[in-house]
Protein backbone atom coordinates (compact mmCIF):
# COMPACT_ATOMS: atom_id res chain seq x y z
CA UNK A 1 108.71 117.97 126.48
CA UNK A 2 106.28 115.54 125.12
CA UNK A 3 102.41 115.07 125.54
CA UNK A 4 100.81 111.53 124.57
CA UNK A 5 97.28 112.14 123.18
CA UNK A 6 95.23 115.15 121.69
CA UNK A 7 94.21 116.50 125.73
CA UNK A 8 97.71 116.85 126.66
CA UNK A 9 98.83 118.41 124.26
CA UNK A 10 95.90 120.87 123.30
CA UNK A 11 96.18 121.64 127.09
CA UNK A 12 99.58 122.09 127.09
CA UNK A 13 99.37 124.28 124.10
CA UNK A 14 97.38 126.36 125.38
CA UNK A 15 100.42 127.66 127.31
CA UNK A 16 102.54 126.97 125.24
CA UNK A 17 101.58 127.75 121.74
CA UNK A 18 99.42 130.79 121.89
CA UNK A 19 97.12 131.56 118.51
CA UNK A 20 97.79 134.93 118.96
CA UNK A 21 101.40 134.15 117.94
CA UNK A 22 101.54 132.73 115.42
CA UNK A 23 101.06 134.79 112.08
CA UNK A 24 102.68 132.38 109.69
CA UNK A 25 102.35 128.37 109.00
CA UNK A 26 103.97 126.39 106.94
CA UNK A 27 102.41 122.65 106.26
CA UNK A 28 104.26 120.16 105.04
CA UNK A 29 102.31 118.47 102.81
CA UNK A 30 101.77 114.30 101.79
CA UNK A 31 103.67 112.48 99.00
CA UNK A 32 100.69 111.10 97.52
CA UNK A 33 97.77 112.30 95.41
CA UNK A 34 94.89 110.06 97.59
CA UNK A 35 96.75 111.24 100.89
CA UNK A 36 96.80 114.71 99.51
CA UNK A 37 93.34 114.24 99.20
CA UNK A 38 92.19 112.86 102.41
CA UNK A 39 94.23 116.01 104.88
CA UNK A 40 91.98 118.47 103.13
CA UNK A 41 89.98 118.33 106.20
CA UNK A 42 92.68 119.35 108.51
CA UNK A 43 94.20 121.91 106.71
CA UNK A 44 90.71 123.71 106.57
CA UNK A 45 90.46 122.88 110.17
CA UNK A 46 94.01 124.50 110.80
CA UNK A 47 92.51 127.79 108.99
CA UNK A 48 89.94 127.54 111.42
CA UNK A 49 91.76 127.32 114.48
CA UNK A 50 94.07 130.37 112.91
CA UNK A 51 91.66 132.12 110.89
CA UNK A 52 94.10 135.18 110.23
CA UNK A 53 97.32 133.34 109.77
CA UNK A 54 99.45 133.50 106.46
CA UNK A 55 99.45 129.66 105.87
CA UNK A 56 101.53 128.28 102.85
CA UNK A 57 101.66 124.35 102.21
CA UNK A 58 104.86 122.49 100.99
CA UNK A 59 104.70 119.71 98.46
CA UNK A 60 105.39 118.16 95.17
CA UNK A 61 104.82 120.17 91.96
CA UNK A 62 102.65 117.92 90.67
CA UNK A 63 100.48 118.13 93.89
CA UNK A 64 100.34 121.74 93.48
CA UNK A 65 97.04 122.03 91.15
CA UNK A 66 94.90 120.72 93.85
CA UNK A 67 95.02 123.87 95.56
CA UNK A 68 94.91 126.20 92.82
CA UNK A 69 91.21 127.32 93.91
CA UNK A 70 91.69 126.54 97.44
CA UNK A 71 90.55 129.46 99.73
CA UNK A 72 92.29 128.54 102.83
CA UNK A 73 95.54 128.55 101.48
CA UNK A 74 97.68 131.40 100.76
CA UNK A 75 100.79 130.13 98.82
CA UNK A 76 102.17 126.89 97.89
CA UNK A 77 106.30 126.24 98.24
CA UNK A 78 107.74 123.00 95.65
CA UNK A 79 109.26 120.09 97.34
CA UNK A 80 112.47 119.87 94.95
CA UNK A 81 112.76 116.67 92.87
CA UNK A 82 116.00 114.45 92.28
CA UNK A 83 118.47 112.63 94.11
CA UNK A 84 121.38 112.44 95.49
CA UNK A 85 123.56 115.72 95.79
CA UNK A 86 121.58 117.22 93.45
CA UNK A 87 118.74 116.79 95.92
CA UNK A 88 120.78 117.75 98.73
CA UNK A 89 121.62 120.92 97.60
CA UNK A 90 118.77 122.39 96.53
CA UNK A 91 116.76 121.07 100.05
CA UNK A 92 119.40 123.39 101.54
CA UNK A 93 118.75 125.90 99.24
CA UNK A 94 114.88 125.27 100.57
CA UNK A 95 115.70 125.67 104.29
CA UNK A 96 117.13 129.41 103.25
CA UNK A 97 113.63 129.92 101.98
CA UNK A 98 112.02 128.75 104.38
CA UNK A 99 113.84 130.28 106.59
CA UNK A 100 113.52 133.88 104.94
CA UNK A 101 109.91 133.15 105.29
CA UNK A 102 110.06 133.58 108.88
CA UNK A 103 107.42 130.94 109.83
CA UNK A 104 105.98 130.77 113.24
CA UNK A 105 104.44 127.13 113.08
CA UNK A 106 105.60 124.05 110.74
CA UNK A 107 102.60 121.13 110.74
CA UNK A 108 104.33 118.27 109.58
CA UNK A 109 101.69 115.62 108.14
CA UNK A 110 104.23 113.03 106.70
CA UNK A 111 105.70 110.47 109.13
CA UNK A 112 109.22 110.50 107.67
CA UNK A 113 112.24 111.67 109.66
CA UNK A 114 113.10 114.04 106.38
CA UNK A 115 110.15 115.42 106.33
CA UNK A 116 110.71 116.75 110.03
CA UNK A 117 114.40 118.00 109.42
CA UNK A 118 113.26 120.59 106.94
CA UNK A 119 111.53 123.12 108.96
CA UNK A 120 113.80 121.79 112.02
CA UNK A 121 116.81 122.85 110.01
CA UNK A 122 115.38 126.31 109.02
CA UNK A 123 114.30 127.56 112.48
CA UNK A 124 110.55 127.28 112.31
CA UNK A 125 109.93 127.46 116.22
CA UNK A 126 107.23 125.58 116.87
CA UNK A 127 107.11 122.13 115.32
CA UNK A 128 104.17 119.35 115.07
CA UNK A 129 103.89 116.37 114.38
CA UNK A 130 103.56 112.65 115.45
CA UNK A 131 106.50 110.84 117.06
CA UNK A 132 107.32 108.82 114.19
CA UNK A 133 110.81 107.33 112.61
CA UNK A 134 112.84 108.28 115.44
CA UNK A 135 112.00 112.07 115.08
CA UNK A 136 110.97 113.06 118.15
CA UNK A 137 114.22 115.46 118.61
CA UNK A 138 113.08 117.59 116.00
CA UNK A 139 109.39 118.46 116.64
CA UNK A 140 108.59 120.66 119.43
CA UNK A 141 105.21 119.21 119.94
CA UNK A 142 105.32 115.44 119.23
CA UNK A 143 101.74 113.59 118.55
CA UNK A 144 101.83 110.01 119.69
CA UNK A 145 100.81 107.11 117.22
CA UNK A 146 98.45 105.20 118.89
CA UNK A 147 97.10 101.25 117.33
CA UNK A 148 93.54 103.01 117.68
CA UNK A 149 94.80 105.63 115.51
CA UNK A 150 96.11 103.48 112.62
CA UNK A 151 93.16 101.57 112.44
CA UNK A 152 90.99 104.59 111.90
CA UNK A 153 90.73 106.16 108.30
CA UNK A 154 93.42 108.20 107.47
CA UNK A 155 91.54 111.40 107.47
CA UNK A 156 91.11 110.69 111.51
CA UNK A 157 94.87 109.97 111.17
CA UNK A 158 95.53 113.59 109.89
CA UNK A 159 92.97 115.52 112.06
CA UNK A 160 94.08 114.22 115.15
CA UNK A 161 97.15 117.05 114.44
CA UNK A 162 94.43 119.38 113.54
CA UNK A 163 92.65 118.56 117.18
CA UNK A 164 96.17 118.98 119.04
CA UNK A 165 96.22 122.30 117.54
CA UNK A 166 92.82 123.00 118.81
CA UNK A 167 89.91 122.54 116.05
CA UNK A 168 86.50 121.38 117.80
CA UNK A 169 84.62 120.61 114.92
CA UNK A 170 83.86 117.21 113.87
CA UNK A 171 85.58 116.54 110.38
CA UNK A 172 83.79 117.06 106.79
CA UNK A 173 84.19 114.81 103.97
CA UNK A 174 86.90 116.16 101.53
CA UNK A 175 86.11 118.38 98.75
CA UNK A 176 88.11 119.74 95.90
CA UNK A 177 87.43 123.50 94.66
CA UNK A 178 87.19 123.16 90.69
CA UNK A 179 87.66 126.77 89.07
CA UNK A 180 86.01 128.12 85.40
CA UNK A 181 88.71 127.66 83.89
CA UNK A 182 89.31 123.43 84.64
CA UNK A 183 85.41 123.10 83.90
CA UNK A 184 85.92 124.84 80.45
CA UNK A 185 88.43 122.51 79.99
CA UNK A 186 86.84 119.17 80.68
CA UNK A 187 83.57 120.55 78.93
CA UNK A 188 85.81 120.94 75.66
CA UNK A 189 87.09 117.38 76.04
CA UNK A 190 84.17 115.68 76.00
CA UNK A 191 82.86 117.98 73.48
CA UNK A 192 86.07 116.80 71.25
CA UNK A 193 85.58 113.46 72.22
CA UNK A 194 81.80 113.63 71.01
CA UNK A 195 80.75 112.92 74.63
CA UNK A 196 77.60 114.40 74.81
CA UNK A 197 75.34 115.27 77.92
CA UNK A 198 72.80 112.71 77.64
CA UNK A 199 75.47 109.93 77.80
CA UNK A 200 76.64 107.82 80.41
CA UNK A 201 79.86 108.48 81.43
CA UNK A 202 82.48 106.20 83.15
CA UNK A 203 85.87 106.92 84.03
CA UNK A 204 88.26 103.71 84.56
CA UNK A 205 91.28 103.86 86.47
CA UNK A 206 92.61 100.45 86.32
CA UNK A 207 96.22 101.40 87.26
CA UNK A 208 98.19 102.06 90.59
CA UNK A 209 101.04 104.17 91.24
CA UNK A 210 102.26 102.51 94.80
CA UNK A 211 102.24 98.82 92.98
CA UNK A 212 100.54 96.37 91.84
CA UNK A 213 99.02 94.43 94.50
CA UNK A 214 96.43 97.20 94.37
CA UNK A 215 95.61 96.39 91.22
CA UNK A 216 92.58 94.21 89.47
CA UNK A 217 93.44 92.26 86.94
CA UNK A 218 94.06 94.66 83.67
CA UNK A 219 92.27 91.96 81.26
CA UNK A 220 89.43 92.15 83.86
CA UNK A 221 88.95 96.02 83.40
CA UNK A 222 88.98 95.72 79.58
CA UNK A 223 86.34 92.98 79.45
CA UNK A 224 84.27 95.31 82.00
CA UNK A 225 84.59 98.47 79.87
CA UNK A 226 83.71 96.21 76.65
CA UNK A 227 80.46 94.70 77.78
CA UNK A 228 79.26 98.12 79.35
CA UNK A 229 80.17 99.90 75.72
CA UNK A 230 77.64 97.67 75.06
CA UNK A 231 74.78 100.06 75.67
CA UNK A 232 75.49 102.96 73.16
CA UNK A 233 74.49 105.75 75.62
CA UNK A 234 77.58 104.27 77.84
CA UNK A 235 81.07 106.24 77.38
CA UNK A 236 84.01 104.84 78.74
CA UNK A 237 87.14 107.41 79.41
CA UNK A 238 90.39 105.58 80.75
CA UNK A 239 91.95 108.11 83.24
CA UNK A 240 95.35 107.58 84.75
CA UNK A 241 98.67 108.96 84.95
CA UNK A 242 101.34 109.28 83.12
CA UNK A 243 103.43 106.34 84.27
CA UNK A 244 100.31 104.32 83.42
CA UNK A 245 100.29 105.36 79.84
CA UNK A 246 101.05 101.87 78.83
CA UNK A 247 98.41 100.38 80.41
CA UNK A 248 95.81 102.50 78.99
CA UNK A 249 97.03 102.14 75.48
CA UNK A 250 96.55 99.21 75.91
CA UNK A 251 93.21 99.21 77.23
CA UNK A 252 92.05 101.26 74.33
CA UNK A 253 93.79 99.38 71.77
CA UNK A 254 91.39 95.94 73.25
CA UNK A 255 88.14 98.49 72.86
CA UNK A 256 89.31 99.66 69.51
CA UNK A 257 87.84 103.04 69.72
CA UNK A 258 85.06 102.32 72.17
CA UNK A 259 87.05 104.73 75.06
CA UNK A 260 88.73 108.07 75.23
CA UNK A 261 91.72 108.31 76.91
CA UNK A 262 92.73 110.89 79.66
CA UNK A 263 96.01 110.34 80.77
CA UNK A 264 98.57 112.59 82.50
CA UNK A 265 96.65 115.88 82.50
CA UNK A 266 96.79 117.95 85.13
CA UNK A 267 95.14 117.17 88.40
CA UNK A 268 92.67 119.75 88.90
CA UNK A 269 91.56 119.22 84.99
CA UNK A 270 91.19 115.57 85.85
CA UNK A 271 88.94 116.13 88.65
CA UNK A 272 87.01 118.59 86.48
CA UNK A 273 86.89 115.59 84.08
CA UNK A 274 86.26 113.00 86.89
CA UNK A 275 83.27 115.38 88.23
CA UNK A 276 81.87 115.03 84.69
CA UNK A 277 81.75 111.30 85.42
CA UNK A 278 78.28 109.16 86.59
CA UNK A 279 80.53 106.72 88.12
CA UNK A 280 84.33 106.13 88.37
CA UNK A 281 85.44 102.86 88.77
CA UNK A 282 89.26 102.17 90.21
CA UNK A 283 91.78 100.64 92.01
CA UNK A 284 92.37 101.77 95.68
CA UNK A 285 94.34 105.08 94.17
CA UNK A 286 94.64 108.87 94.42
CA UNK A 287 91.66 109.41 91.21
CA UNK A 288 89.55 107.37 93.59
CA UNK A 289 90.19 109.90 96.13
CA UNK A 290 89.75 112.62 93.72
CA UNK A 291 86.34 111.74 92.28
CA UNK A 292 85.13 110.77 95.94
CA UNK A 293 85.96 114.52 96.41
CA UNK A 294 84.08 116.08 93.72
CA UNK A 295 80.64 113.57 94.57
CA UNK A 296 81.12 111.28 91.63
CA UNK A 297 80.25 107.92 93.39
CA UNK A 298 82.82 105.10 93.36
CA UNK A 299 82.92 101.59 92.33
CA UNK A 300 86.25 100.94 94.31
CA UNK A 301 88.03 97.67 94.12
CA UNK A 302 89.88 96.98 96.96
CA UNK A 303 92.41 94.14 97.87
CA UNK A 304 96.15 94.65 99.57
CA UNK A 305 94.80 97.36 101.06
CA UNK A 306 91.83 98.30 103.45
CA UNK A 307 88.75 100.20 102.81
CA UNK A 308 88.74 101.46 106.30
CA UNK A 309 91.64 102.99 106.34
CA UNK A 310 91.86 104.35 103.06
CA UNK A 311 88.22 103.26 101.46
CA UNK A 312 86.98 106.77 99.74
CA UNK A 313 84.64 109.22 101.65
CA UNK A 314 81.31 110.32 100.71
CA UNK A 315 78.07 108.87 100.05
CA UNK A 316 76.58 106.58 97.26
CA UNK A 317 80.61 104.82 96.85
CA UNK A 318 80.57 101.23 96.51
CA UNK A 319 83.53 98.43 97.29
CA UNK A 320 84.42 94.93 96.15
CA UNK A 321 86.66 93.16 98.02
CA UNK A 322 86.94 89.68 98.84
CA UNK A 323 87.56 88.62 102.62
CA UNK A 324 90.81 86.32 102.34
CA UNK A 325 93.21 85.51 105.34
CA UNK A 326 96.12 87.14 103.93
CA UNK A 327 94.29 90.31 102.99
CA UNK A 328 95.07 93.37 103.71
CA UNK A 329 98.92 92.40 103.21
CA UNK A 330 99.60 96.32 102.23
CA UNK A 331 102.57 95.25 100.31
CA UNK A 332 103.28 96.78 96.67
CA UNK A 333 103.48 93.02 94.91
CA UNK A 334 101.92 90.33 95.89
CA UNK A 335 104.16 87.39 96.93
CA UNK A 336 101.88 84.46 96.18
CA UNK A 337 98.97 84.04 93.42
CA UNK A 338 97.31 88.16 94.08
CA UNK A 339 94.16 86.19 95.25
CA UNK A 340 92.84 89.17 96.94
CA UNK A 341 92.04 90.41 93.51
CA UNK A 342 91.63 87.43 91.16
CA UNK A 343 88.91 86.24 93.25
CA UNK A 344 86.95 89.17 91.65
CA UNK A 345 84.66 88.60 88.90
CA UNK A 346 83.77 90.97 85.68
CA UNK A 347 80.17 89.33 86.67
CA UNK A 348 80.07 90.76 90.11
CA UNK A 349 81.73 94.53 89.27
CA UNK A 350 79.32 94.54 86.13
CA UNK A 351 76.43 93.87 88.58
CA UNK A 352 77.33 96.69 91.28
CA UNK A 353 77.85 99.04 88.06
CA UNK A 354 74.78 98.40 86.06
CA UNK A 355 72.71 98.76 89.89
CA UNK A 356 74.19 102.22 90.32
CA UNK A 357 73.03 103.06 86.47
CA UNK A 358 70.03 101.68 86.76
CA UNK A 359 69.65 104.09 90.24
CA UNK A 360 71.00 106.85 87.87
CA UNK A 361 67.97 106.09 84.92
CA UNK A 362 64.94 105.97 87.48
CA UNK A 363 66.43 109.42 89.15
CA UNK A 364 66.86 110.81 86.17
CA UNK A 365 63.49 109.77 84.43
CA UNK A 366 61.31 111.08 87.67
CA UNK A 367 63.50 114.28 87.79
């Protein structure tokens, strides 16, 4: 049986799906660090709605640390990494666990057909998700996608499961839990980095894991970062991860010495870091998710993507795009000249930048 928006099937669950019932809930959790970012809102909701439940979430390793002060979470299973048969045999030897588990109620936030088959294949009762990839077979409860859906931001995306399962409440914007222990950890950074409190700090992330049409120009970042080092009380730290390691080498090697770089730390110390920040300017990626999370306001440049879908959430975040006809193209490389982003000046970036300062100074002087 199938229901075909959040009404039928909240009604129908009603019957159905009893809260009473269910004592245990596994959610499968997003691929992505931004996406990871942006369901926070309906996995609290889903706490809500089963406010006594055991609820675990399955996902990546690396993923992991965003929860690690999370208080609506109870446990977190590892998505196994590799390929191949390797892969395939320890995903079975995840369905035993899951099965031993004994789980009442899978949420399933990713649209893939795989990530269905998991808690299909290892008994989980009751099943949601949206009807996506040909998986309808395997969820018990199947969401449709409507066009209204995909053209809202993707935290509306990932609610609308939360609403089928019966929150009421209207969404809040994401927020990340940073514990003693990550802010001891970005306050010795700094402190090694001879960052000191009454500087300015800006965090760059001028790379992109999903490709890079996302990305501005990397030549364009580095002549950014070296007129704003400019100002002495400016401090420039080049975040990213690991597989953009390159890239920020080589940004710091064009600033000789004029940055610190953070790269490939661990994500709740980078949001520690990032909440450290006056202003994080980025790519459409998952730190621009993260800082938008912790209230450090955004300088987001956007280009094969689109800002409302995906833009980050919060107050006081600011975007450059350009409106071109072949933009948003959501592809990983551009095909043709990347004009989406090229038609982006240093001038026009400096200009938002130095405005949000300048906001920052005259708040900080009348304080």
């Amino acid at each position: 049986m199938m229901w075909s928006d959040v009404s039928g099937i909240a009604s129908a669950m009603k019957h159905v799906l009893k809260k009473e019932t269910i004592h245990k809930i596994l959610i499968r959790g997003v691929n992505w660090i931004g996406d990871t970012v942006i369901t926070l809102p309906a996995i609290r909701a889903i706490r809500n709605v089963f406010p006594d439940a055991h609820i675990e979430i399955l996902l990546k390793p690396q993923l992991a640390s965003l929860f690690k002060q999370c208080t609506f979470l109870d446990g977190c299973l590892h998505y196994p990494e590799g390929s191949g048969y390797d892969l395939i045999r320890k995903e079975k030897q995840l369905v035993e666990t899951i099965r031993g588990k004994t789980f009442d109620l899978a949420v399933i936030f990713p649209r893939s057909l795989r990530s269905a088959l998991i808690p299909y294949l290892a008994g989980i009762p009751f099943r949601v998700g949206f009807r996506t990839s040909h998986r309808g077979i395997l969820l018990t409860h199947g969401l449709k996608e409507t066009e209204a859906l995909l053209r809202c931001h993707q935290v509306e995306y990932y609610y609308h499961i939360a609403r089928a399962l019966g929150a009421r409440e209207p969404w809040e914007v994401p927020a990340i839990s940073i514990g003693r222990e990550e802010h001891g950890w970005a306050h010795d950074f700094l402190q090694h980095a001879g960052i000191a409190d009454n500087h300015l700090v800006i965090g760059i992330n001028a790379g992109s894991t999903y490709g890079s049409a996302k990305c501005w120009q990397p030549e364009k970042f580095a002549e950014l970062a070296r007129r704003l080092t400019g100002d002495p009380a400016v401090k420039i730290i080049l975040i990213g991860g690991s597989n953009n390691a390159l890239l920020v080498d080589a940004l710091a090697l064009h600033l000789d010495g004029r940055a610190v770089k953070a790269v490939g730390h661990d994500l709740l110390n980078l949001a520690a870091l990032v909440k450290r920040c006056h202003l994080v300017i980025s790519n459409d990626t998952g730190p621009m998710h993260i800082a938008a999370a912790v209230g450090t306001p955004v300088v987001a440049l956007f280009g094969s993507t689109n800002p409302t879908t995906t833009g980050p959430l919060g107050k006081d975040h600011r975007i450059v795009r350009k409106d071109v006809q072949c933009s948003p193209c959501l592809k990983r490389k551009c095909p043709e000249n990347h004009v989406c982003m090229s038609c982006i000046s240093v001038d026009e970036v400096e200009q938002v930048v130095q405005e949000h300062l300048e906001r920052y100074r005259i708040s900080s002087t009348s304080a």
